[in-house]
PDB file of N, CA and C in Angstrom:
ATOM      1  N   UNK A   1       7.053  44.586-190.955  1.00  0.00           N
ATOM      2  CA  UNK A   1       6.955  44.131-192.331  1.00  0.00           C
ATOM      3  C   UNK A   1       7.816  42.884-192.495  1.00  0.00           C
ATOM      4  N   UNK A   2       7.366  42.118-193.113  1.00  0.00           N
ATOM      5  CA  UNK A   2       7.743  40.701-193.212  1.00  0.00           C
ATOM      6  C   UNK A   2       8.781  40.496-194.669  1.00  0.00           C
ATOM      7  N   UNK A   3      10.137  40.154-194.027  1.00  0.00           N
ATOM      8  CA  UNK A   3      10.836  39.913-195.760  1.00  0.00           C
ATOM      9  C   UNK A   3      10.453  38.663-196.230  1.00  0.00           C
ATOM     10  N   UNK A   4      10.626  38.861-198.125  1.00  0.00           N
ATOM     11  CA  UNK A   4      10.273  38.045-198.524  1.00  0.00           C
ATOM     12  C   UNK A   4      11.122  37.014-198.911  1.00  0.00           C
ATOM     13  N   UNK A   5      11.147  35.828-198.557  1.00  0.00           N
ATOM     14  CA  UNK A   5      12.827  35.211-198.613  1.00  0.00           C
ATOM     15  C   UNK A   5      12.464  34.152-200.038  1.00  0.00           C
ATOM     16  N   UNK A   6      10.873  34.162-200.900  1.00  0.00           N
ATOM     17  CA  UNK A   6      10.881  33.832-202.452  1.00  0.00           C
ATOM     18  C   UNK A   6      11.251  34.530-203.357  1.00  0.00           C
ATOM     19  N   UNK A   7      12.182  35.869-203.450  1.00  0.00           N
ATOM     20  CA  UNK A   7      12.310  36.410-204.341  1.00  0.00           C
ATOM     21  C   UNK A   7      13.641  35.873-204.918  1.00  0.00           C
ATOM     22  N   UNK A   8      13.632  36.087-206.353  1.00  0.00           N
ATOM     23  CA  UNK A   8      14.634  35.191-207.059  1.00  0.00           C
ATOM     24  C   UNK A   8      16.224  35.953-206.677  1.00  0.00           C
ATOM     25  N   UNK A   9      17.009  35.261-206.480  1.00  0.00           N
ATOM     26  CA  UNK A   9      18.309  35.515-206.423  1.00  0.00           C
ATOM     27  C   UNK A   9      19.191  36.191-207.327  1.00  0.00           C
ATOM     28  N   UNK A  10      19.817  37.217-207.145  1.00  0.00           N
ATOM     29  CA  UNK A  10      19.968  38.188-208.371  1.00  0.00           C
ATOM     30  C   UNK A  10      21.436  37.667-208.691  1.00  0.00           C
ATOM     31  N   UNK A  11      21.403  37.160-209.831  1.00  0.00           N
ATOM     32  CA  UNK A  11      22.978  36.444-210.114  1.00  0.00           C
ATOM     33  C   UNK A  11      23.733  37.054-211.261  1.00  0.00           C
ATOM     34  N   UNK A  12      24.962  37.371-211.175  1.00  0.00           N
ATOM     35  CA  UNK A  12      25.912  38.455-211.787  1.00  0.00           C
ATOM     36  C   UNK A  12      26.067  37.767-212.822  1.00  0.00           C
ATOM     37  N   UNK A  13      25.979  39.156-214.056  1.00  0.00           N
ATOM     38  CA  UNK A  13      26.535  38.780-214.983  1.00  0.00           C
ATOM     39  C   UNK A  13      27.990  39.161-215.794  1.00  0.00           C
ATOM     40  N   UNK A  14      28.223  38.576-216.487  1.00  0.00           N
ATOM     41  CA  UNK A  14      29.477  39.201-217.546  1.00  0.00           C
ATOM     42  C   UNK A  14      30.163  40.631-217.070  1.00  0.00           C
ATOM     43  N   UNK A  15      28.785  40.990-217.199  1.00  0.00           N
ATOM     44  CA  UNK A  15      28.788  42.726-217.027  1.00  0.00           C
ATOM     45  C   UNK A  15      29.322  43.026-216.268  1.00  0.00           C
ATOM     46  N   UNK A  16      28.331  42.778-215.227  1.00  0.00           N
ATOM     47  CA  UNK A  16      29.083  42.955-213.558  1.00  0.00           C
ATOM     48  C   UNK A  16      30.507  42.561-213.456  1.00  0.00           C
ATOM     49  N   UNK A  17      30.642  41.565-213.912  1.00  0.00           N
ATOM     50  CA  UNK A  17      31.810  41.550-213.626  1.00  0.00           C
ATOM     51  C   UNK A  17      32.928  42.490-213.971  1.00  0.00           C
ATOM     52  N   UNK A  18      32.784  42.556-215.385  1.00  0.00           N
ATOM     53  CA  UNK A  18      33.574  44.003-216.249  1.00  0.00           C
ATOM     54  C   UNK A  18      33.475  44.815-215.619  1.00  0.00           C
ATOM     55  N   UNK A  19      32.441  45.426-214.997  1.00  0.00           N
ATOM     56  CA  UNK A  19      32.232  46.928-214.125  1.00  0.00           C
ATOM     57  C   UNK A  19      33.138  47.063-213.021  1.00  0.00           C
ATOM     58  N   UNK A  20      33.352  45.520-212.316  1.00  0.00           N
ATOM     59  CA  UNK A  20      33.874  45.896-211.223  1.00  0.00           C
ATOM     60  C   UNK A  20      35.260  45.438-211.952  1.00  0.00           C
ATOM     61  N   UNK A  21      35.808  44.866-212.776  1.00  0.00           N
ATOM     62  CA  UNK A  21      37.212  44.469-213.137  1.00  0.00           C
ATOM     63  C   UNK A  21      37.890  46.000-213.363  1.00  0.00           C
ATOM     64  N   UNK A  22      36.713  46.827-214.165  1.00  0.00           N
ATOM     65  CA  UNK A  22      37.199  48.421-215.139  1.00  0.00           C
ATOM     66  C   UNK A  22      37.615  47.531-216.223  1.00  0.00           C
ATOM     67  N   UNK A  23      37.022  46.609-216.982  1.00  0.00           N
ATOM     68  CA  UNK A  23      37.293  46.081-218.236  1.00  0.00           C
ATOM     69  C   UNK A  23      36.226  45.866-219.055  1.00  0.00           C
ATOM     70  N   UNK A  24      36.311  45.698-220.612  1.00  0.00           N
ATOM     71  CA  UNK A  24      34.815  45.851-220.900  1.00  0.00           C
ATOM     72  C   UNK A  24      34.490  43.836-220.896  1.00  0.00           C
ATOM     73  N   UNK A  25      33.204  43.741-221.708  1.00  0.00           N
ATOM     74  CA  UNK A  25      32.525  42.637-221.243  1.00  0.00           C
ATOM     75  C   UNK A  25      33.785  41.686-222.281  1.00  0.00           C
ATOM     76  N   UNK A  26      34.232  41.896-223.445  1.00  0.00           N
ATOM     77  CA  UNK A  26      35.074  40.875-224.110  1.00  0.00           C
ATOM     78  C   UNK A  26      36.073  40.397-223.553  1.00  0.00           C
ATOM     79  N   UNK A  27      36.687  41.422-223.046  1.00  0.00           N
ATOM     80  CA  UNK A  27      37.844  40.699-221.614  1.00  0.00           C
ATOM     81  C   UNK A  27      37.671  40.072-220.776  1.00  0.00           C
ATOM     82  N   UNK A  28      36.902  40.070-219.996  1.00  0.00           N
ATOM     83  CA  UNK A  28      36.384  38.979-219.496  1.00  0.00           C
ATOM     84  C   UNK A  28      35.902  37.553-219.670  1.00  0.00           C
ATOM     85  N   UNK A  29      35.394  37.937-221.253  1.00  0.00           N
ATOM     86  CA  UNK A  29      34.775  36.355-222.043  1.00  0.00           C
ATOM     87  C   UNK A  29      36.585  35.837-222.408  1.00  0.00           C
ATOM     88  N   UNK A  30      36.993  36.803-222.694  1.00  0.00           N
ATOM     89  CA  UNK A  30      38.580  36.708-223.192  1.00  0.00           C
ATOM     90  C   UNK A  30      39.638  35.486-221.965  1.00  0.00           C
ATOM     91  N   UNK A  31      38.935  36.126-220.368  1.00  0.00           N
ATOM     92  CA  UNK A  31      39.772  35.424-219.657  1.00  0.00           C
ATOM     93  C   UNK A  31      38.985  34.267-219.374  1.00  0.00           C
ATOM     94  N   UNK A  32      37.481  34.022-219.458  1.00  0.00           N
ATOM     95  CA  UNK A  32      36.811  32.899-219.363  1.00  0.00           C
ATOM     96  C   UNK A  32      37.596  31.705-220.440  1.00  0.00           C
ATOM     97  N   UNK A  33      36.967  31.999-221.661  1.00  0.00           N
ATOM     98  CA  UNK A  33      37.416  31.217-222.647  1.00  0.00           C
ATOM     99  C   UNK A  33      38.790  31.008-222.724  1.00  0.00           C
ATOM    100  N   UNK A  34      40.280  31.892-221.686  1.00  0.00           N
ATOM    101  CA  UNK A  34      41.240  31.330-222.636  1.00  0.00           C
ATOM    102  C   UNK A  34      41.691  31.765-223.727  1.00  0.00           C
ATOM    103  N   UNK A  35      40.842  32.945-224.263  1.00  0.00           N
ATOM    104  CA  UNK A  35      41.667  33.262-225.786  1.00  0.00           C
ATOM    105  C   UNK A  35      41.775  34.220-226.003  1.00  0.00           C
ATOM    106  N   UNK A  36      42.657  34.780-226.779  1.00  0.00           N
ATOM    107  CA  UNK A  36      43.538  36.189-227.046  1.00  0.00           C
ATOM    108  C   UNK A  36      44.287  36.688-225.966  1.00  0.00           C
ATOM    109  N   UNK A  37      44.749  37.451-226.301  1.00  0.00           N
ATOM    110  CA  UNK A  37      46.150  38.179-225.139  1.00  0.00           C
ATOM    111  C   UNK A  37      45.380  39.085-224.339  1.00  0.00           C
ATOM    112  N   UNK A  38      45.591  38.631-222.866  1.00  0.00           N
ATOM    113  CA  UNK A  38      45.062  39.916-221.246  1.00  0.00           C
ATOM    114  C   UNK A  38      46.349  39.310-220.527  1.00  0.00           C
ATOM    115  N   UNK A  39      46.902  40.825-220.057  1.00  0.00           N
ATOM    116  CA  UNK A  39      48.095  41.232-219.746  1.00  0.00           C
ATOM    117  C   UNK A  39      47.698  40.331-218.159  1.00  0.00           C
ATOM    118  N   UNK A  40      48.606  39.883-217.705  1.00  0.00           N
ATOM    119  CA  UNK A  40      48.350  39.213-216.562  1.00  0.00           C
ATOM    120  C   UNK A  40      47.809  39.866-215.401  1.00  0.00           C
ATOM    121  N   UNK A  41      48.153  40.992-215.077  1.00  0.00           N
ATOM    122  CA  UNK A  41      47.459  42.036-214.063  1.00  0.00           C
ATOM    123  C   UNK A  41      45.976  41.803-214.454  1.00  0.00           C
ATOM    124  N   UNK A  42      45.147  42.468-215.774  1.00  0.00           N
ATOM    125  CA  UNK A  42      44.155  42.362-216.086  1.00  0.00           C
ATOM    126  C   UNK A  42      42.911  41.016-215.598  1.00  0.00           C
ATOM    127  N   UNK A  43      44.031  40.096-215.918  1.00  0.00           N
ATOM    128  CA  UNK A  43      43.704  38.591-215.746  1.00  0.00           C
ATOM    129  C   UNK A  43      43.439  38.449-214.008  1.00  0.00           C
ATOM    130  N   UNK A  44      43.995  38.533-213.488  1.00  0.00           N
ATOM    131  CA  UNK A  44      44.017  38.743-212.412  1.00  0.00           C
ATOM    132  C   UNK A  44      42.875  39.769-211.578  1.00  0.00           C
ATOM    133  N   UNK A  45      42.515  40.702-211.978  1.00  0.00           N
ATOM    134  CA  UNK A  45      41.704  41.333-211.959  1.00  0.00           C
ATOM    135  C   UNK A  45      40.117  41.297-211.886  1.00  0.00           C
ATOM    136  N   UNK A  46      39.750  40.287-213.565  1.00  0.00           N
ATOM    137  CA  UNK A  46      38.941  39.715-213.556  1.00  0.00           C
ATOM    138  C   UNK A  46      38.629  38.823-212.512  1.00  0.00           C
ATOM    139  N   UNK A  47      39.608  37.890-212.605  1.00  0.00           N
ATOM    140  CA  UNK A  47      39.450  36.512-211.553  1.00  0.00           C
ATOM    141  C   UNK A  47      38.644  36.452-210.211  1.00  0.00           C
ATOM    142  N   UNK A  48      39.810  38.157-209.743  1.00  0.00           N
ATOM    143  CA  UNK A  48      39.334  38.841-208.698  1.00  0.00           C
ATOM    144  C   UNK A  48      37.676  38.920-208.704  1.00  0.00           C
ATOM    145  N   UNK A  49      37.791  40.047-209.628  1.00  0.00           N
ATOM    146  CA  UNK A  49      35.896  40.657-209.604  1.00  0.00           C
ATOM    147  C   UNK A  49      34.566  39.308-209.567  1.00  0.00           C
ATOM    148  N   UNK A  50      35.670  37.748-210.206  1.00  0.00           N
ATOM    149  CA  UNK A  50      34.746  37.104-210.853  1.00  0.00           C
ATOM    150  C   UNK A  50      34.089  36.739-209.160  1.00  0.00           C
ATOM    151  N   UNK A  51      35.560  36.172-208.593  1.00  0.00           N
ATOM    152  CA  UNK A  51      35.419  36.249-206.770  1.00  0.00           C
ATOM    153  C   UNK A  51      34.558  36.118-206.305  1.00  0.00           C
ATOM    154  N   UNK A  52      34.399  38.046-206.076  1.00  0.00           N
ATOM    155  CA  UNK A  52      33.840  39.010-205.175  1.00  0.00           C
ATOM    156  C   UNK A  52      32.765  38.456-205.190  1.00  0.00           C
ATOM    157  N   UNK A  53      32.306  38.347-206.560  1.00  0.00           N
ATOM    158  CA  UNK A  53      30.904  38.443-207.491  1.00  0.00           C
ATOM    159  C   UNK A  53      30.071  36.661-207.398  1.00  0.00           C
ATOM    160  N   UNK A  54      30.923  36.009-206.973  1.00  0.00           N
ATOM    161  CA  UNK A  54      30.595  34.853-207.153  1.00  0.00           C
ATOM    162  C   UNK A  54      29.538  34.419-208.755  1.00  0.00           C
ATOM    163  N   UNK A  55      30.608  35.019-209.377  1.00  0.00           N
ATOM    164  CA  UNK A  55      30.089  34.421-210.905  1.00  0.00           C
ATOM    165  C   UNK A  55      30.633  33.376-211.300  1.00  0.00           C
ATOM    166  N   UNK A  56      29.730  32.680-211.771  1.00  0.00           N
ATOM    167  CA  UNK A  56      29.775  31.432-212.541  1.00  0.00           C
ATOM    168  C   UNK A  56      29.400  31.517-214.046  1.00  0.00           C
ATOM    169  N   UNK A  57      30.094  31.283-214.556  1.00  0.00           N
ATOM    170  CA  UNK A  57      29.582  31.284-216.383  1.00  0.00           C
ATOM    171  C   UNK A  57      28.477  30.146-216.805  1.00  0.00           C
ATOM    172  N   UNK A  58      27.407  30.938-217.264  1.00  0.00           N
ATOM    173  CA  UNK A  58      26.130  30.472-217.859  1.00  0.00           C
ATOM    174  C   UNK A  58      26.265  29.188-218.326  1.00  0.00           C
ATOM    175  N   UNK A  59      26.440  27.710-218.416  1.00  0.00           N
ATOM    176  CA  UNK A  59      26.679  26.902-219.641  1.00  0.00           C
ATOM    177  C   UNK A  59      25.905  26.836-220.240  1.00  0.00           C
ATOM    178  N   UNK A  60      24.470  26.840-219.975  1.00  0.00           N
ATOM    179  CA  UNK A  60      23.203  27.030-221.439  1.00  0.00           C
ATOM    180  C   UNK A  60      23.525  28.328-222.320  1.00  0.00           C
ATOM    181  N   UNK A  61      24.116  29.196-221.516  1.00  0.00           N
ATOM    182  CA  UNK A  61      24.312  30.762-222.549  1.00  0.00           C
ATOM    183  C   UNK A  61      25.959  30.298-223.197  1.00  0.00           C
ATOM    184  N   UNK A  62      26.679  29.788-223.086  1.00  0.00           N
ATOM    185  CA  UNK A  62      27.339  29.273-223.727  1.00  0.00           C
ATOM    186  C   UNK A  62      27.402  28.370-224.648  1.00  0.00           C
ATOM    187  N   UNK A  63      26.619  27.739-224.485  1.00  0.00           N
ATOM    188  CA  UNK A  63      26.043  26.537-225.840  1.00  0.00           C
ATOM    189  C   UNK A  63      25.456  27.423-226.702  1.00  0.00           C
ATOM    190  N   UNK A  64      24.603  28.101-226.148  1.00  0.00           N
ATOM    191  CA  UNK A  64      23.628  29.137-226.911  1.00  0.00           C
ATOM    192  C   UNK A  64      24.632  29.601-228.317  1.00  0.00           C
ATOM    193  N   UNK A  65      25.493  30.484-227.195  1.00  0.00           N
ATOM    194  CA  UNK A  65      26.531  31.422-227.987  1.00  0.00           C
ATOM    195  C   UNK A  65      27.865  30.438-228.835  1.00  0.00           C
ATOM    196  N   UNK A  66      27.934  29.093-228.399  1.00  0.00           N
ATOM    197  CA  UNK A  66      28.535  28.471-229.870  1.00  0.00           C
ATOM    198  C   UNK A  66      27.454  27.745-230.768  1.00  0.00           C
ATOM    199  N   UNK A  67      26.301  27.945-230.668  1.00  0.00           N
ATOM    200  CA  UNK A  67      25.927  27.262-231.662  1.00  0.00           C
ATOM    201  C   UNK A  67      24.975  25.698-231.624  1.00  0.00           C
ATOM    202  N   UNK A  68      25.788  25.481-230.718  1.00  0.00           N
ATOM    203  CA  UNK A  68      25.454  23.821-230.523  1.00  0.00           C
ATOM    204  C   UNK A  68      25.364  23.072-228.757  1.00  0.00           C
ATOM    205  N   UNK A  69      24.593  22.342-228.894  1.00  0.00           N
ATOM    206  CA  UNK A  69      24.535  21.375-227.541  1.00  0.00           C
ATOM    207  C   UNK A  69      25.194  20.078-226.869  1.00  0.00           C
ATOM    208  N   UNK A  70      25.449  20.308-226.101  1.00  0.00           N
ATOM    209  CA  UNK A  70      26.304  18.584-225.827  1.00  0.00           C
ATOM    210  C   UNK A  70      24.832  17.646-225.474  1.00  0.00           C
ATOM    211  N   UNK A  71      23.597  17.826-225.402  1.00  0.00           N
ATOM    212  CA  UNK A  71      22.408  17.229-225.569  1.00  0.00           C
ATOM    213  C   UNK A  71      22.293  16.642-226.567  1.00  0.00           C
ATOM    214  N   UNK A  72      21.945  15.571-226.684  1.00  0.00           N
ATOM    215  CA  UNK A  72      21.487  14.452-228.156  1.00  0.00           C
ATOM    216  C   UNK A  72      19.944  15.164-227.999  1.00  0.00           C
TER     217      UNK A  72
END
């Protein structure tokens, strides 16, 4: 049987990441963005999972989620 090497690449989200940190998904947006208080262990944690996970944060789902575009 022949693999199929067109199938789309399954790329982690938020979530994933939280799952594997043991944090929920706001902590994570928490250590993305920079804002509000995560105890440095936590922080660290994430960073870790973000790693493992080779996540990268969405920037179209981030524009999305403020509102606005850096596109004219």
């Amino acid at each position: 049987m022949a693999v199929d090497n067109d199938l789309p690449e399954v790329v982690p989200t938020i979530y994933d990441v939280a799952l594997l940190a043991g944090v929920s998904h706001m902590t994570v947006s928490r250590v993305i963005n920079g804002a509000g208080h995560v105890r440095e262990r936590t922080r660290n944690n994430v960073i870790d999972a973000m790693r493992t996970l080779n996540y990268v944060p969405n920037a179209a789902a981030q524009e999305l989620a403020r509102r606005q575009s850096k596109k004219v």
